[in-house]
Protein backbone atom coordinates (compact mmCIF):
# COMPACT_ATOMS: atom_id res chain seq x y z
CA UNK A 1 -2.76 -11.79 1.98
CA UNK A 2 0.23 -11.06 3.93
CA UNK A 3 0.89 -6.78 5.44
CA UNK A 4 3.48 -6.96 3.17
CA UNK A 5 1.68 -8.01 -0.14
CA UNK A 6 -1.13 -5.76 0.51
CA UNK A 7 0.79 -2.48 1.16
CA UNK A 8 2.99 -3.22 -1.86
CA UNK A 9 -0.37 -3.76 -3.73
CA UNK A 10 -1.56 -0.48 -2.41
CA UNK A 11 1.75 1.72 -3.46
CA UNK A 12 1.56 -0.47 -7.02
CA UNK A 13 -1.98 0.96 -7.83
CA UNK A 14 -1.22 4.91 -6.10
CA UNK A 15 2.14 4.31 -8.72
CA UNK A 16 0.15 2.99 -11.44
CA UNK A 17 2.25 -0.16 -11.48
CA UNK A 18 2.15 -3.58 -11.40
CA UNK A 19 2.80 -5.17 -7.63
CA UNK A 20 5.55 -7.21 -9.40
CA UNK A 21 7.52 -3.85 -10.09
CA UNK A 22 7.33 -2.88 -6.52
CA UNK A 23 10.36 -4.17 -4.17
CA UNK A 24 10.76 -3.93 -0.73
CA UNK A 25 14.10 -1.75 -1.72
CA UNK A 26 11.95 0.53 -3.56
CA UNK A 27 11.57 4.33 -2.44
CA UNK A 28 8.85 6.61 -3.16
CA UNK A 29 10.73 8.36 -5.41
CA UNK A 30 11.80 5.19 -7.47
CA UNK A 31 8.41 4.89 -8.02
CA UNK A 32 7.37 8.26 -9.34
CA UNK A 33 4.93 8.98 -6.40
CA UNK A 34 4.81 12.62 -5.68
CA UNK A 35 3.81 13.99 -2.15
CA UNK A 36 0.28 13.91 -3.66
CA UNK A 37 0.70 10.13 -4.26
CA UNK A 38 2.46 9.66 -0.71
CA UNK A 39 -0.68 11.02 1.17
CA UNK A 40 -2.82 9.23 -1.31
CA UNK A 41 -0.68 5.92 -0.11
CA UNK A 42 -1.24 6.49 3.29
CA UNK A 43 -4.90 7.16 3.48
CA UNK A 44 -5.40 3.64 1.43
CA UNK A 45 -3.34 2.06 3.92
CA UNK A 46 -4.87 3.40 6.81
CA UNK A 47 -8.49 2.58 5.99
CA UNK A 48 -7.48 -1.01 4.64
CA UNK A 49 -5.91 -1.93 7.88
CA UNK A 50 -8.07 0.16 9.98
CA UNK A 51 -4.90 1.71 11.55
CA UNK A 52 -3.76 5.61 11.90
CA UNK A 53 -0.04 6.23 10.71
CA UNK A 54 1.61 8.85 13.09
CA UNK A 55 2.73 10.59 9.92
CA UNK A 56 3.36 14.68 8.93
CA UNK A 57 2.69 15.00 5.44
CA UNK A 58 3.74 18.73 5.91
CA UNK A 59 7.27 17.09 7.22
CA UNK A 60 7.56 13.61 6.34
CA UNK A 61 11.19 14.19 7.51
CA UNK A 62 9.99 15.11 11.49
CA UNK A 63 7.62 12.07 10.72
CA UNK A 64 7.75 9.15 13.14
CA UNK A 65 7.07 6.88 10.43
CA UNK A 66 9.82 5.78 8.28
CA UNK A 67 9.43 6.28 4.34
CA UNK A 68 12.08 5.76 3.28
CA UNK A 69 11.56 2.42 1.33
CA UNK A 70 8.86 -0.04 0.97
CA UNK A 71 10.42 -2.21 3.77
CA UNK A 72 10.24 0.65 5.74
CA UNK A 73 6.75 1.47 5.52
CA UNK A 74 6.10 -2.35 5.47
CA UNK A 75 7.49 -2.71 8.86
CA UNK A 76 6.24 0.35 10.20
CA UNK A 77 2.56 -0.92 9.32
CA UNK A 78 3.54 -4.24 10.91
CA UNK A 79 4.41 -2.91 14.27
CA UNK A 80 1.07 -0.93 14.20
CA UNK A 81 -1.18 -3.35 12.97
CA UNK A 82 0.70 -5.62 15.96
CA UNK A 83 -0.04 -2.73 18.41
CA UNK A 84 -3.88 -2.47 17.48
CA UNK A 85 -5.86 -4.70 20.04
């Protein structure tokens, strides 16, 4: 299963959605996850690909890591599962 497939799995299931519903132009928001859900999200992705995310979930806008969209967080995950040796 590709980074991409498995963090849009991950954000399905934290939205309580089907994978299919989740595009890569989708934000957050479109998806009805809260900040709750968003920290939720990130904890699931950072234990399935054994990663940390350099993320503020006090400011997710001073964040390094971009949330913007689901191809943002996809390619942010992609550069640091790249970066883990």
């Amino acid at each position: 299963m590709s980074v991409k497939d498995r963090v849009i799995a991950i954000i399905a299931e934290q939205a309580v959605l089907e994978p299919s519903d989740v595009t890569m132009d989708s934000t957050l928001e479109d998806l009805g996850i809260d900040s709750l859900g968003l920290v939720e999200s990130i904890f699931a992705i950072e234990e399935d690909f054994d990663i940390t995310i350099p993320f503020n979930a006090n400011e997710p806008s001073e964040s390094d890591f971009d949330i913007s969209s689901v191809a943002a967080i996809v390619a942010g995950i992609e550069k640091l599962v790249s970066e883990k040796v």
